[in-house]
N, C-alpha and C. Protein backbone atom coordinates (compact mmCIF):
# COMPACT_ATOMS: atom_id res chain seq x y z
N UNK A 1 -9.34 -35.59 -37.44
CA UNK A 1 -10.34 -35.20 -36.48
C UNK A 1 -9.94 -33.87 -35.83
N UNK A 2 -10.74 -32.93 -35.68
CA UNK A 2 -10.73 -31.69 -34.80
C UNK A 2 -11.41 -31.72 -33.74
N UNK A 3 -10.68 -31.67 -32.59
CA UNK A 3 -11.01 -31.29 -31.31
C UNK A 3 -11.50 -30.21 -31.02
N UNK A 4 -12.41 -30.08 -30.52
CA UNK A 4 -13.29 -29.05 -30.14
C UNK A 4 -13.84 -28.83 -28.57
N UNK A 5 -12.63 -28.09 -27.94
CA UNK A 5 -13.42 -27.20 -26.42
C UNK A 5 -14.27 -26.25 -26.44
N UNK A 6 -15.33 -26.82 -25.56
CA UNK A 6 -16.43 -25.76 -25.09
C UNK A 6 -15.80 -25.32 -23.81
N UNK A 7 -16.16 -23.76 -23.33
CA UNK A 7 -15.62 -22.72 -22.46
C UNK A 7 -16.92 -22.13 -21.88
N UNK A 8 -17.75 -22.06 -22.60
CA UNK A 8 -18.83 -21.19 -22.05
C UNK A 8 -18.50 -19.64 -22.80
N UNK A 9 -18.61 -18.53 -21.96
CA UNK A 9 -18.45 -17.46 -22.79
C UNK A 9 -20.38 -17.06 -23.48
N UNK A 10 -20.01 -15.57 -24.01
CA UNK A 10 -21.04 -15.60 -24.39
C UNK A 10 -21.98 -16.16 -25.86
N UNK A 11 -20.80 -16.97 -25.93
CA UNK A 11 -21.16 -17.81 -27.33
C UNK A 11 -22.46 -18.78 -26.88
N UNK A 12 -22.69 -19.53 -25.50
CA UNK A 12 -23.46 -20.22 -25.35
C UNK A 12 -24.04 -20.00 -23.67
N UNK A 13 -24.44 -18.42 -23.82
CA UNK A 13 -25.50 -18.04 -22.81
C UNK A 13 -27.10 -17.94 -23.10
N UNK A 14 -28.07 -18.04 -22.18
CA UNK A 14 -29.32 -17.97 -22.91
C UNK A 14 -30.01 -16.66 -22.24
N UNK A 15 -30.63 -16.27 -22.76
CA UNK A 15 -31.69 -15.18 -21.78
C UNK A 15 -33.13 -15.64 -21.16
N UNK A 16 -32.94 -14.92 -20.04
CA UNK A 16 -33.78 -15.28 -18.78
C UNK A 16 -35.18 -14.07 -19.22
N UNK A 17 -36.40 -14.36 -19.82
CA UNK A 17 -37.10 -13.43 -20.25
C UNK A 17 -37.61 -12.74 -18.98
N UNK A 18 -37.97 -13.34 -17.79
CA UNK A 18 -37.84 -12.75 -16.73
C UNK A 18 -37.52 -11.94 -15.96
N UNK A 19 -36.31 -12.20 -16.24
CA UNK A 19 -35.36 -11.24 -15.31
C UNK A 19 -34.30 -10.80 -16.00
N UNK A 20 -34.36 -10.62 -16.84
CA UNK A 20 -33.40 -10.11 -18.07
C UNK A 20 -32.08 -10.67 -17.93
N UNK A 21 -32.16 -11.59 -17.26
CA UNK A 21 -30.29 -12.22 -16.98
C UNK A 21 -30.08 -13.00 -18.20
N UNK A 22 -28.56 -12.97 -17.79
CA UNK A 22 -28.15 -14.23 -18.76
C UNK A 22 -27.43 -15.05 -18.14
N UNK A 23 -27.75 -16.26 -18.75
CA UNK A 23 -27.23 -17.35 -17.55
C UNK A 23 -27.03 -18.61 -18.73
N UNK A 24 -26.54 -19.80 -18.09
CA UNK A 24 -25.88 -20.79 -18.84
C UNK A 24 -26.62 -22.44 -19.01
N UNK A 25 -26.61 -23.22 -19.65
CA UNK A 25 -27.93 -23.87 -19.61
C UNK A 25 -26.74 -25.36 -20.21
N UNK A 26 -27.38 -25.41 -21.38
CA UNK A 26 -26.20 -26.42 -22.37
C UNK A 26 -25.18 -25.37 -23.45
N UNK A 27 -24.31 -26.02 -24.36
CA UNK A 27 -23.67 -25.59 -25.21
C UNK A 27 -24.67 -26.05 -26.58
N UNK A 28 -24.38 -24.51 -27.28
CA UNK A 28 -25.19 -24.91 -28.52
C UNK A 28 -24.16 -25.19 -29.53
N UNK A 29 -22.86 -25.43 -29.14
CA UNK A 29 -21.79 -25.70 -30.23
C UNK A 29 -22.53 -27.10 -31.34
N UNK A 30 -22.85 -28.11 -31.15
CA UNK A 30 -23.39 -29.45 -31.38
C UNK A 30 -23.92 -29.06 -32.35
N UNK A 31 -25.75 -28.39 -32.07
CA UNK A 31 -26.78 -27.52 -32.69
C UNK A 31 -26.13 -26.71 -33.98
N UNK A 32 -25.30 -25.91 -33.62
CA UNK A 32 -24.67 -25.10 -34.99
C UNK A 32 -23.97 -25.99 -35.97
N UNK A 33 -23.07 -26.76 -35.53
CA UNK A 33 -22.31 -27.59 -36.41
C UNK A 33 -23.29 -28.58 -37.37
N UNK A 34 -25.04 -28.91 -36.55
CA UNK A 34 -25.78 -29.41 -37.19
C UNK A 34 -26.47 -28.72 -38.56
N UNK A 35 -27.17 -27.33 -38.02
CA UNK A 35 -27.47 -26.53 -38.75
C UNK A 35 -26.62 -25.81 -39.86
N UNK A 36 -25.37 -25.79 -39.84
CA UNK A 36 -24.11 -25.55 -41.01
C UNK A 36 -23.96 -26.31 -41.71
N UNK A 37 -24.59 -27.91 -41.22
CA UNK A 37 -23.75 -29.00 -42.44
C UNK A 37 -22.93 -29.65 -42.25
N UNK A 38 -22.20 -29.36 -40.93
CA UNK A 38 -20.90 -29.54 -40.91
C UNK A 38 -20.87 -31.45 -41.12
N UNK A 39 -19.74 -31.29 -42.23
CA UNK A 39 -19.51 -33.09 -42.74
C UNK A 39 -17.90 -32.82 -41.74
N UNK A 40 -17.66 -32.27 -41.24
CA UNK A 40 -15.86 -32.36 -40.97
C UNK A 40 -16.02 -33.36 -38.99
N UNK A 41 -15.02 -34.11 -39.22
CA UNK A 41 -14.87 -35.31 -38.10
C UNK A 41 -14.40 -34.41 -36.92
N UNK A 42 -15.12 -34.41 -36.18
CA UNK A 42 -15.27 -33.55 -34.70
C UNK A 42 -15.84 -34.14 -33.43
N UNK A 43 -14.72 -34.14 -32.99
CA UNK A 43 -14.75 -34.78 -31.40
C UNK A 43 -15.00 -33.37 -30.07
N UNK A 44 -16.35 -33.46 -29.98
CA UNK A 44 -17.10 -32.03 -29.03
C UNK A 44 -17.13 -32.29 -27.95
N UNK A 45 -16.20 -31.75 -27.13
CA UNK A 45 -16.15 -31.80 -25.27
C UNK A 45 -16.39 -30.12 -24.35
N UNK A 46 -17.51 -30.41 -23.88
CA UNK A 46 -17.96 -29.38 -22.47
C UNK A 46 -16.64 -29.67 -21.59
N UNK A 47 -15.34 -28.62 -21.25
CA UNK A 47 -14.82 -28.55 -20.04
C UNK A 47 -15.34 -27.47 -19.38
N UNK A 48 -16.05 -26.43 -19.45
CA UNK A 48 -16.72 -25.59 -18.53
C UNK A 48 -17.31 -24.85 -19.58
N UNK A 49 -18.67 -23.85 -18.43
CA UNK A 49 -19.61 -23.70 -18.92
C UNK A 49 -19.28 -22.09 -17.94
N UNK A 50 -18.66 -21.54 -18.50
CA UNK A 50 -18.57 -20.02 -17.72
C UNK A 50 -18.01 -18.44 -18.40
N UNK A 51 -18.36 -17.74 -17.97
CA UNK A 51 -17.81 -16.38 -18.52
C UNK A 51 -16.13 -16.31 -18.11
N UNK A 52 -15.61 -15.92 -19.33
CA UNK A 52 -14.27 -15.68 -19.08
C UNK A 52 -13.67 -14.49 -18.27
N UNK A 53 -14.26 -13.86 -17.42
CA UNK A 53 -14.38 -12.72 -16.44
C UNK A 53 -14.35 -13.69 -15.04
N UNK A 54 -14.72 -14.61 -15.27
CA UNK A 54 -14.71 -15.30 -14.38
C UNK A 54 -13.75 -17.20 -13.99
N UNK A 55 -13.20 -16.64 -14.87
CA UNK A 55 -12.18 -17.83 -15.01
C UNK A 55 -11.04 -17.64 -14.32
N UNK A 56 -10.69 -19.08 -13.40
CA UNK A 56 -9.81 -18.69 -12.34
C UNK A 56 -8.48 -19.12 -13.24
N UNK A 57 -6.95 -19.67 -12.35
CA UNK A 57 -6.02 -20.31 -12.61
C UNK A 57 -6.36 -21.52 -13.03
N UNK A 58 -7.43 -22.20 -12.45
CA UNK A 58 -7.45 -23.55 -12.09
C UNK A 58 -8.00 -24.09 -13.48
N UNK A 59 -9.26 -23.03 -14.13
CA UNK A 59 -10.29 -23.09 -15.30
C UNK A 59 -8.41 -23.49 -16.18
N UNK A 60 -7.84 -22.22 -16.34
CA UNK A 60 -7.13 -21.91 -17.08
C UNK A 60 -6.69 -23.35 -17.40
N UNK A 61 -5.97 -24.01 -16.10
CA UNK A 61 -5.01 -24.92 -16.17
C UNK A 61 -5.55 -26.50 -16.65
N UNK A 62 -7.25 -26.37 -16.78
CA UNK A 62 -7.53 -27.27 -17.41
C UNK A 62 -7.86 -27.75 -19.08
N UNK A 63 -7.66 -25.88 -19.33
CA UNK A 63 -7.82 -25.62 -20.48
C UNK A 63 -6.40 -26.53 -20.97
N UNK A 64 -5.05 -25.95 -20.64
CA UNK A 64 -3.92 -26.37 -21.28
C UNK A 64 -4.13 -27.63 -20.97
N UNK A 65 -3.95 -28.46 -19.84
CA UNK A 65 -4.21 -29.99 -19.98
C UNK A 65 -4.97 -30.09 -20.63
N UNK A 66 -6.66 -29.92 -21.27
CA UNK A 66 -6.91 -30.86 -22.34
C UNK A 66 -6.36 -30.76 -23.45
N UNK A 67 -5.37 -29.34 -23.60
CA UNK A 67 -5.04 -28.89 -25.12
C UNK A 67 -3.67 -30.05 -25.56
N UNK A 68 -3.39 -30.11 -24.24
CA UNK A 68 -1.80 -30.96 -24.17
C UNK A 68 -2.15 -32.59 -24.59
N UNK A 69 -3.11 -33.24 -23.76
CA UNK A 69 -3.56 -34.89 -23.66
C UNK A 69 -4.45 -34.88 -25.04
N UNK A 70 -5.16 -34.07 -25.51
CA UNK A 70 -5.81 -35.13 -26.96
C UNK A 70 -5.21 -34.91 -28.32
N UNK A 71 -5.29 -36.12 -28.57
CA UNK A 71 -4.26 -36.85 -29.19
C UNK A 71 -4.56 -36.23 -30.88
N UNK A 72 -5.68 -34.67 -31.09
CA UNK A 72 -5.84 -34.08 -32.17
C UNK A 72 -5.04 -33.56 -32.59
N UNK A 73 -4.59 -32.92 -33.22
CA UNK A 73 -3.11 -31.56 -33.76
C UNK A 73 -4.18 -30.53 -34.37
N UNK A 74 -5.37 -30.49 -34.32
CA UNK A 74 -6.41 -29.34 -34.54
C UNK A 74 -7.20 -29.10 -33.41
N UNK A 75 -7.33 -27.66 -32.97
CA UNK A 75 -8.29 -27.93 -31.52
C UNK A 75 -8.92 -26.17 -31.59
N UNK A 76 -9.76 -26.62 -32.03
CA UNK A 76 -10.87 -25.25 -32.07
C UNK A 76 -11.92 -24.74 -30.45
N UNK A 77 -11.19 -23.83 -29.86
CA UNK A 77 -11.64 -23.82 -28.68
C UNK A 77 -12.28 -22.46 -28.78
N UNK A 78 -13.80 -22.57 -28.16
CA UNK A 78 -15.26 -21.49 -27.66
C UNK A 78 -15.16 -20.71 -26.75
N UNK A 79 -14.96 -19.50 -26.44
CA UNK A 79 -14.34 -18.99 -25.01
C UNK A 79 -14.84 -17.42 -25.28
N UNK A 80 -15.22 -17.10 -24.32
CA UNK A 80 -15.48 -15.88 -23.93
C UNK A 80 -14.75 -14.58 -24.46
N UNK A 81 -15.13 -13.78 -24.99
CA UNK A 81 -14.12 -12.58 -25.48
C UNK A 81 -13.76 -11.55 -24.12
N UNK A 82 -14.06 -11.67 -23.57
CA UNK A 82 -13.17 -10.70 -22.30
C UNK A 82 -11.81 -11.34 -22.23
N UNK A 83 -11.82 -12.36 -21.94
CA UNK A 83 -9.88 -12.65 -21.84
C UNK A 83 -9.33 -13.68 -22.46
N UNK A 84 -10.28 -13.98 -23.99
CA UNK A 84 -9.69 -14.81 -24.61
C UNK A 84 -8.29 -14.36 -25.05
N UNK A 85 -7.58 -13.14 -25.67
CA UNK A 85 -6.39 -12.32 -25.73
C UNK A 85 -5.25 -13.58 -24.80
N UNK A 86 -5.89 -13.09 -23.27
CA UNK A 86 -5.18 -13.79 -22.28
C UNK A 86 -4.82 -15.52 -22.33
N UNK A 87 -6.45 -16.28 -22.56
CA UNK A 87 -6.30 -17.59 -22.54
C UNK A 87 -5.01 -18.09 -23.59
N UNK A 88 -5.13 -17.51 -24.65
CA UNK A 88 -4.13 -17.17 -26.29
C UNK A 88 -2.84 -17.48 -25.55
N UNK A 89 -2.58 -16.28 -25.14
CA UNK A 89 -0.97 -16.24 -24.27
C UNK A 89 -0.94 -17.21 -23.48
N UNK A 90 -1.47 -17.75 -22.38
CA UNK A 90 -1.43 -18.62 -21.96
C UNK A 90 -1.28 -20.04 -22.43
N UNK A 91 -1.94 -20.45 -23.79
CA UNK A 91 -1.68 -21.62 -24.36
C UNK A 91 -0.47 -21.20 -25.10
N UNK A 92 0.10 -20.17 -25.57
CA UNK A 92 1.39 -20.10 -26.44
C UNK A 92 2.12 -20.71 -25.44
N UNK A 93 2.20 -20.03 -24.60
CA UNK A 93 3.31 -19.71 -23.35
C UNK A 93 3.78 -21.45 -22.73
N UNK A 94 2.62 -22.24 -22.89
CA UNK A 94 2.74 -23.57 -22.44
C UNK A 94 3.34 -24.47 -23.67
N UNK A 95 3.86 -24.13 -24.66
CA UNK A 95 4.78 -24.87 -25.70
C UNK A 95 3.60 -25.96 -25.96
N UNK A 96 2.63 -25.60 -26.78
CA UNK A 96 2.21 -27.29 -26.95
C UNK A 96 2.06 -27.46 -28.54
N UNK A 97 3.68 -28.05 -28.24
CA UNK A 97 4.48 -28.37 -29.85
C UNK A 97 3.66 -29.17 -30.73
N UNK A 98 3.13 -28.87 -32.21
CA UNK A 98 2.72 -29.48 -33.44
C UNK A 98 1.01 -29.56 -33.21
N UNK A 99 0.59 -28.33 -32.53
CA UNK A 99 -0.66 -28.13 -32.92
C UNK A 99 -1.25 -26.76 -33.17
N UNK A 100 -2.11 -26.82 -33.85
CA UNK A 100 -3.21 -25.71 -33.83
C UNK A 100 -3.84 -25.26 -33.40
N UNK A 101 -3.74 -24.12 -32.66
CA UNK A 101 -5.36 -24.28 -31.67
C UNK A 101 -5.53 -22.96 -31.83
N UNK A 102 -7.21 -22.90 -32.08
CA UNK A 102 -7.86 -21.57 -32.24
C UNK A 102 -8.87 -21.03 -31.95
N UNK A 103 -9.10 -19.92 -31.17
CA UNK A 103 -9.83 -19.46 -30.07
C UNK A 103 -11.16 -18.68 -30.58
N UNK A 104 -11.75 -18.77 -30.60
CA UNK A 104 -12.81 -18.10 -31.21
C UNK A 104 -14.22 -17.51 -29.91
N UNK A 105 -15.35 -16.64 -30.65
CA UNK A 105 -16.21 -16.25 -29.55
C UNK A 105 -17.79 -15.86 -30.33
N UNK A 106 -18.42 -14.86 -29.40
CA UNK A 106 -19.16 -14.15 -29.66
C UNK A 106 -19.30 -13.26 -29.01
N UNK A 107 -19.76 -11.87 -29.24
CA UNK A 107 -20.11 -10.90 -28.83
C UNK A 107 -21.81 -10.80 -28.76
N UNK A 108 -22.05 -11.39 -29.26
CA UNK A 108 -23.94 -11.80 -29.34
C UNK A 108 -24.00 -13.35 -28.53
N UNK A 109 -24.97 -13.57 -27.99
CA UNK A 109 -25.47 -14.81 -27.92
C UNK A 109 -25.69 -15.98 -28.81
N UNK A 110 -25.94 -16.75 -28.78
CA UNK A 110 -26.28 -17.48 -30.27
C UNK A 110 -27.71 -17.60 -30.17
N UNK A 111 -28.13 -17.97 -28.70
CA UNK A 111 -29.67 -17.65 -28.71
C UNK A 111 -30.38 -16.64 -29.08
N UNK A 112 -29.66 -15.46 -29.16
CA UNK A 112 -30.58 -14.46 -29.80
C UNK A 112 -30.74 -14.45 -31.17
N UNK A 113 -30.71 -15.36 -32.05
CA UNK A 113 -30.68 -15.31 -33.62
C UNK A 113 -29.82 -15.18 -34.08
N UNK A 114 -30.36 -14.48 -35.31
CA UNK A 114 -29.79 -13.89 -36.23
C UNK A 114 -28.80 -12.88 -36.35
N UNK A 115 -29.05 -12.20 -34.68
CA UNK A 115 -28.46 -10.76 -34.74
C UNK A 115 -26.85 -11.70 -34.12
N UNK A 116 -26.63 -13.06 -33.75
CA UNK A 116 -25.85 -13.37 -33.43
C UNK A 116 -24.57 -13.50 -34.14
N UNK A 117 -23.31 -13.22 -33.95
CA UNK A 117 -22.14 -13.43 -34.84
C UNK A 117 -21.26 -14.49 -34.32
N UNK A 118 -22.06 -15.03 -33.58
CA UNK A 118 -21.77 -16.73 -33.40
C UNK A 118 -21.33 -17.66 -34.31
N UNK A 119 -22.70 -17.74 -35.44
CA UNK A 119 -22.78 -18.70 -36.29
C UNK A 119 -21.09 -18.63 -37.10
N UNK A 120 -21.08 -17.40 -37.56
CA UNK A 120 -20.19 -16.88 -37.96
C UNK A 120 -18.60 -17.02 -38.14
N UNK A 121 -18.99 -16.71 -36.56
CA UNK A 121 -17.45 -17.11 -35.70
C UNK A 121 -16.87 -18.45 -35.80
N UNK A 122 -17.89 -19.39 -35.43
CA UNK A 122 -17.78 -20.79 -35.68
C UNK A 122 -17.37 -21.24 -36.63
N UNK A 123 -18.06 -20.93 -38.07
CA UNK A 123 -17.43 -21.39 -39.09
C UNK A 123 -16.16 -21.13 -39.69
N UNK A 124 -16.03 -19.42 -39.51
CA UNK A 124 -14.90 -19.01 -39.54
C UNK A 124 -13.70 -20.20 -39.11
N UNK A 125 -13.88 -20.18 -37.56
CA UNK A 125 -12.67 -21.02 -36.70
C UNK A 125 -12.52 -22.40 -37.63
N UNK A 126 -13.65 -22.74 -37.79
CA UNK A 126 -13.64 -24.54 -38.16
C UNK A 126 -12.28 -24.55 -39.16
N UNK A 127 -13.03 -23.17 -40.62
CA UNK A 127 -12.10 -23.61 -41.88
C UNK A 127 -11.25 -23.04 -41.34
N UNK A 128 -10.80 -21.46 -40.19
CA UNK A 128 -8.93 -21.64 -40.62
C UNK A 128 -8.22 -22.66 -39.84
N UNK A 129 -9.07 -23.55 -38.55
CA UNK A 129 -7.93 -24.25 -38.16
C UNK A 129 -7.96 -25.75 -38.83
N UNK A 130 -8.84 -25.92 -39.66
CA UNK A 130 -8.08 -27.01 -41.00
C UNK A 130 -6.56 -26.31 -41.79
N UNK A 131 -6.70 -25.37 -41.89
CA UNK A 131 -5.86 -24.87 -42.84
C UNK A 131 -4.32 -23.82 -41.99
N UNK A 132 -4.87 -23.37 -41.45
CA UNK A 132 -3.50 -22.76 -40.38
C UNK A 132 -2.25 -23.98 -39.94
N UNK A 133 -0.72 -23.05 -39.93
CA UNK A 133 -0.09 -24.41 -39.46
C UNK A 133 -0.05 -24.06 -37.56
N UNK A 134 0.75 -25.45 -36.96
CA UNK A 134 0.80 -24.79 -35.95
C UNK A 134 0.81 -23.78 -35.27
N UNK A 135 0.07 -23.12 -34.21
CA UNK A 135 0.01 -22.15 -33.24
C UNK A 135 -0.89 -21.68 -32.69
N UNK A 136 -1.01 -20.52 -32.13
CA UNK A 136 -2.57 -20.22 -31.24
C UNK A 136 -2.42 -19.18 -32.03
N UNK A 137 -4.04 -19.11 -32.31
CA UNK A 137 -4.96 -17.90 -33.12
C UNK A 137 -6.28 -17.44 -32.16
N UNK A 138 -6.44 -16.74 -32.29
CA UNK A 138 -7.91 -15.88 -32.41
C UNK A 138 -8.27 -15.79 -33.26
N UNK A 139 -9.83 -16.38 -33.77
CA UNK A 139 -10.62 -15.90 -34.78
C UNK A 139 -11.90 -15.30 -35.18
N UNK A 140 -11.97 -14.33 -35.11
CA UNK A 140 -13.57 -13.73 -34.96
C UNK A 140 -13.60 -12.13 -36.24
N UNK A 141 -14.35 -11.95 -36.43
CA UNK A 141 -15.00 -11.18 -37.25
C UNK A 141 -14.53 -11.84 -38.89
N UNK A 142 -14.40 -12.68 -38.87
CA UNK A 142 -13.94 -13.65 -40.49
C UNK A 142 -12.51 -13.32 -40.55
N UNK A 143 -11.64 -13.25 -39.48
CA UNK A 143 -10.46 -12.77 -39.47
C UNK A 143 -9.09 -13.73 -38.70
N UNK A 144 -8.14 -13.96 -38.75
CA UNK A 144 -7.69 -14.69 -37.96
C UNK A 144 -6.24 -13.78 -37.62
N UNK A 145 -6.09 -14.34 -36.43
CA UNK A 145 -4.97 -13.12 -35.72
C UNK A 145 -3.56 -13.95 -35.28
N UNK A 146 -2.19 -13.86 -35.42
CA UNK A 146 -1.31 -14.36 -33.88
C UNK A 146 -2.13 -14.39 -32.50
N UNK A 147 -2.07 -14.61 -31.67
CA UNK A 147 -2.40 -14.91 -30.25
C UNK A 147 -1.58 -13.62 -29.42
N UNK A 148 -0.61 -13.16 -30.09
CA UNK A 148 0.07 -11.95 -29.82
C UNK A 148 0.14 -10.46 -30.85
N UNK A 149 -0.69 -10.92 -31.87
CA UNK A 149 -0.69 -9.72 -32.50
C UNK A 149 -2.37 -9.31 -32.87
N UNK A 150 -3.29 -9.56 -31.68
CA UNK A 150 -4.82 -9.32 -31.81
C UNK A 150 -4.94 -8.40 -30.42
N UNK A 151 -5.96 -7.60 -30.22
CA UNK A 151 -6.76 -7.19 -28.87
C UNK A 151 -8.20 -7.29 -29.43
N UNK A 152 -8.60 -6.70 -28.52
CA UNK A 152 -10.57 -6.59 -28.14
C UNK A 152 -10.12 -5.14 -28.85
N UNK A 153 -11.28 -4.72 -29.46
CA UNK A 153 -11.59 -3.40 -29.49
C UNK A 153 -12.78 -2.72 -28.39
N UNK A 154 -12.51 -2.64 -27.92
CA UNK A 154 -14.25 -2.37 -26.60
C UNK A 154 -15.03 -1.37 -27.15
N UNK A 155 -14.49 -0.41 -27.99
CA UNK A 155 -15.34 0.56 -28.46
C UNK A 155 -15.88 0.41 -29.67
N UNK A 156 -15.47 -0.40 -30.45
CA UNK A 156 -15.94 -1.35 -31.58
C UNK A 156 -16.49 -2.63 -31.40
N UNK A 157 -16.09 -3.65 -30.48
CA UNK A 157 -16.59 -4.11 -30.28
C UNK A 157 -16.08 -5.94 -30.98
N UNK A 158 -15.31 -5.55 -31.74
CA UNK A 158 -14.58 -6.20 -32.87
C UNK A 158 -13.24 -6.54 -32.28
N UNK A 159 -12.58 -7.63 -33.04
CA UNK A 159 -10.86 -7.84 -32.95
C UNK A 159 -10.41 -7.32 -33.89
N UNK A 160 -9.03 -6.69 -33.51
CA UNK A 160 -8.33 -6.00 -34.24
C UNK A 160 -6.88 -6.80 -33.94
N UNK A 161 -6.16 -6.16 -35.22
CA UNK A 161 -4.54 -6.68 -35.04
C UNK A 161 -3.98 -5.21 -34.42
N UNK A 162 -2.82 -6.14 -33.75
CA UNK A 162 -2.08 -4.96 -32.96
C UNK A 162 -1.21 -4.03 -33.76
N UNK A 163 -1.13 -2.68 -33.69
CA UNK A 163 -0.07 -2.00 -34.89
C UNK A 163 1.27 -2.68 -34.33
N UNK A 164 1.88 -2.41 -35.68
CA UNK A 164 3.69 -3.06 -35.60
C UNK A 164 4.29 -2.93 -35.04
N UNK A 165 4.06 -1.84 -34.34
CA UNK A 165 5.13 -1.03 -33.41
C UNK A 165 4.76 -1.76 -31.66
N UNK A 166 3.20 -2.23 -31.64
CA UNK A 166 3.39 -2.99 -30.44
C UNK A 166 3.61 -4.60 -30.30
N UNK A 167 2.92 -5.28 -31.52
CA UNK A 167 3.70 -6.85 -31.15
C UNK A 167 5.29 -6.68 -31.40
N UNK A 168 5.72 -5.85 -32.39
CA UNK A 168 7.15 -6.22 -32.31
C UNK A 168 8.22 -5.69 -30.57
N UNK A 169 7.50 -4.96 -30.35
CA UNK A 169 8.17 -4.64 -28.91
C UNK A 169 7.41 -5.68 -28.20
N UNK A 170 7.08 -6.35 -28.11
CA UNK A 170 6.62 -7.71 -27.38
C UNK A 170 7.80 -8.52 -27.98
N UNK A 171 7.71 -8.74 -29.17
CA UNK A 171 9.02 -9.85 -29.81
C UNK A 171 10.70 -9.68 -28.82
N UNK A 172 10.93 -8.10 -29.05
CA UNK A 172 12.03 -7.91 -28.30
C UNK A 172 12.02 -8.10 -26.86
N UNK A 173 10.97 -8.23 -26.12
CA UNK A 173 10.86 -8.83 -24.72
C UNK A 173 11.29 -10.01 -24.12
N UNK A 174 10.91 -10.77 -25.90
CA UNK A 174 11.06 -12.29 -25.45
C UNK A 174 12.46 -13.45 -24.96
């Protein structure tokens, strides 16, 4: 079975035709996994429903407790790309020995269609964290990263791996 946290993020915001906002409603994680097919045994839990710009200590610290208490060794977690990088480090940093866990997003909505790289993202995450061994990943653009060797690109828009010369001076920090 794969465990699966919902975060909110802009993977599962909707638009307000109104007022051009975007705001938060349900998770369409469920919906996609329907529409993909998905046959793989998945246990789907809402712990929050928010932008990661806006995630305190407290969000954080419930993230690692559920990552720590279920009893999966696969845990595919939905989260916002502004500080998923961060959430990453944060679950390394908490030792949570003999699992997988992998962070994934969108940069599109999923409500907006097609133009979304949601769908994408999702599936991506599902198959590498069947197949990855222990640790925290990021996975987005069909790509999967260390948790210490990915950033945001903001001007692309995309994840990138970090050049060699900066995760390994992170290694020597440690």
């Amino acid at each position: 079975m794969i465990q699966v946290f919902v975060t909110g993020g802009t993977f599962d915001k909707e638009y307000n035709y109104i007022t051009g906002e975007l705001f938060f409603k349900d998770t369409h994680v469920n919906e996609m996994f329907e529409r993909g097919r998905c046959e793989v045994d998945l246990d789907v839990k809402t712990l929050m429903m928010i932008d990661s710009l806006e995630m305190r200590d407290e969000d954080l610290a419930i993230i690692v407790y559920n990552c720590r208490k279920t009893p999966a060794d696969r845990i595919l977690l939905t989260h916002g790309t502004d500080r998923m990088v961060n959430t990453a480090k944060m679950l390394a940093e908490a030792n949570i020995a003999g699992k997988t866990i992998v962070l994934t997003g969108a940069m599109i909505p999923y409500a907006f269609g097609t133009s979304s790289d949601g769908f994408f993202n999702l599936g991506s995450a599902l198959a590498f964290v069947q197949v990855l061994p222990p640790g925290v990943y990021v996975v987005m653009n069909g790509r999967y990263f260390p948790w210490d060797r990915v950033r945001k690109n903001r001007q692309t828009g995309t994840f990138e791996e970090l050049p060699v010369e900066e995760w390994q001076a992170g290694e020597e920090g440690l």
